[in-house]
C-alpha atoms as a PDB file:
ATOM      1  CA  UNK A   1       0.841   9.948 -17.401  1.00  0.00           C
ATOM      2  CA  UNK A   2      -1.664  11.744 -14.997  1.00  0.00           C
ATOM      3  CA  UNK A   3      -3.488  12.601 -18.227  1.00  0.00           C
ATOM      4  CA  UNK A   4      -3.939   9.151 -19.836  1.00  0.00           C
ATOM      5  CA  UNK A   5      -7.107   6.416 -18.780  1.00  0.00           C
ATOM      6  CA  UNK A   6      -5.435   3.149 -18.027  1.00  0.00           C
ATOM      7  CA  UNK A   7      -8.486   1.756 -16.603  1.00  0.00           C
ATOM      8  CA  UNK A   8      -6.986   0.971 -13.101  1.00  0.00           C
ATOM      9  CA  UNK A   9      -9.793   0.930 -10.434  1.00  0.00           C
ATOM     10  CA  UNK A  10     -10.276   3.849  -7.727  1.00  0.00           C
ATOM     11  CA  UNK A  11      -8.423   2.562  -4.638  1.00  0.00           C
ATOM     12  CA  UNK A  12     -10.467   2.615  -1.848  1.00  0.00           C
ATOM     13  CA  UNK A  13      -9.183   3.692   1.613  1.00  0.00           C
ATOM     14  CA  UNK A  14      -6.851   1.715   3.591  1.00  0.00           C
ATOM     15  CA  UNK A  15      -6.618  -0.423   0.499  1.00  0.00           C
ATOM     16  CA  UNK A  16      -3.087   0.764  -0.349  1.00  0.00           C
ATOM     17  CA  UNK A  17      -2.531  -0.396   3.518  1.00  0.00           C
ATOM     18  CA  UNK A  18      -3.111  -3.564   2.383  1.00  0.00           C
ATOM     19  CA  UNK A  19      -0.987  -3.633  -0.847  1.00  0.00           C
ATOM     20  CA  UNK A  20       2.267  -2.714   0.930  1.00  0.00           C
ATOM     21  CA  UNK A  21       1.467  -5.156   3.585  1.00  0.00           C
ATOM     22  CA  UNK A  22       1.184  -8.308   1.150  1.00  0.00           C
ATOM     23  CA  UNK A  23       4.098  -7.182  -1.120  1.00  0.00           C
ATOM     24  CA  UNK A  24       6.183  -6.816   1.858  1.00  0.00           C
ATOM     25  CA  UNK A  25       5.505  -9.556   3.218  1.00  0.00           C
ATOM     26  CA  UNK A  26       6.114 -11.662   0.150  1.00  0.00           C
ATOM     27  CA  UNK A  27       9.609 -10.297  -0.133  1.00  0.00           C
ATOM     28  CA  UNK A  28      10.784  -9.875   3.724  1.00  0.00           C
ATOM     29  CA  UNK A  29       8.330 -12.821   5.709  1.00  0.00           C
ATOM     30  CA  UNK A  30       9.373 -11.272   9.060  1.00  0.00           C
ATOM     31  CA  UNK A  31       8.614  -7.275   7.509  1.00  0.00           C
ATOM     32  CA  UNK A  32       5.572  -6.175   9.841  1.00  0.00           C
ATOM     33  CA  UNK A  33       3.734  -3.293   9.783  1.00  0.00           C
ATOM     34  CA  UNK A  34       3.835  -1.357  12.845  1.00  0.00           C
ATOM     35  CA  UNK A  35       1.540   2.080  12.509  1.00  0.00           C
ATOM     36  CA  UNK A  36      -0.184   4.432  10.488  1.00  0.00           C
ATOM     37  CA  UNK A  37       0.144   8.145  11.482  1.00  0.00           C
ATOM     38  CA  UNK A  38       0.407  11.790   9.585  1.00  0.00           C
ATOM     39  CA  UNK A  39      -0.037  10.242   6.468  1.00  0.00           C
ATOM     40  CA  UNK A  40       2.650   8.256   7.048  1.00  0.00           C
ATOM     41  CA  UNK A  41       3.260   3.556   6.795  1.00  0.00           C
ATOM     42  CA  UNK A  42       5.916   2.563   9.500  1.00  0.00           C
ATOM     43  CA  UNK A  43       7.225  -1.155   9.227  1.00  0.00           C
END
């Protein structure tokens, strides 16, 4: 699908930061997120 426009909007950075951290936290309350480092989320 790399090929296709579905009109999604550019994230911006740290912006997927953000997305993990709210859908986490709507599934697991107590899920916290911890670091960022080598391109890598630790919760």
């Amino acid at each position: 699908m790399t090929n296709k426009t579905d009109n999604s909007p550019e994230l911006k950075k740290g912006e997927i930061k953000q997305i993990l951290i709210r859908t986490a936290n709507e599934i697991l309350p107590d899920f916290e997120f911890l670091a960022y480092k080598n391109n890598c989320y630790t919760f």
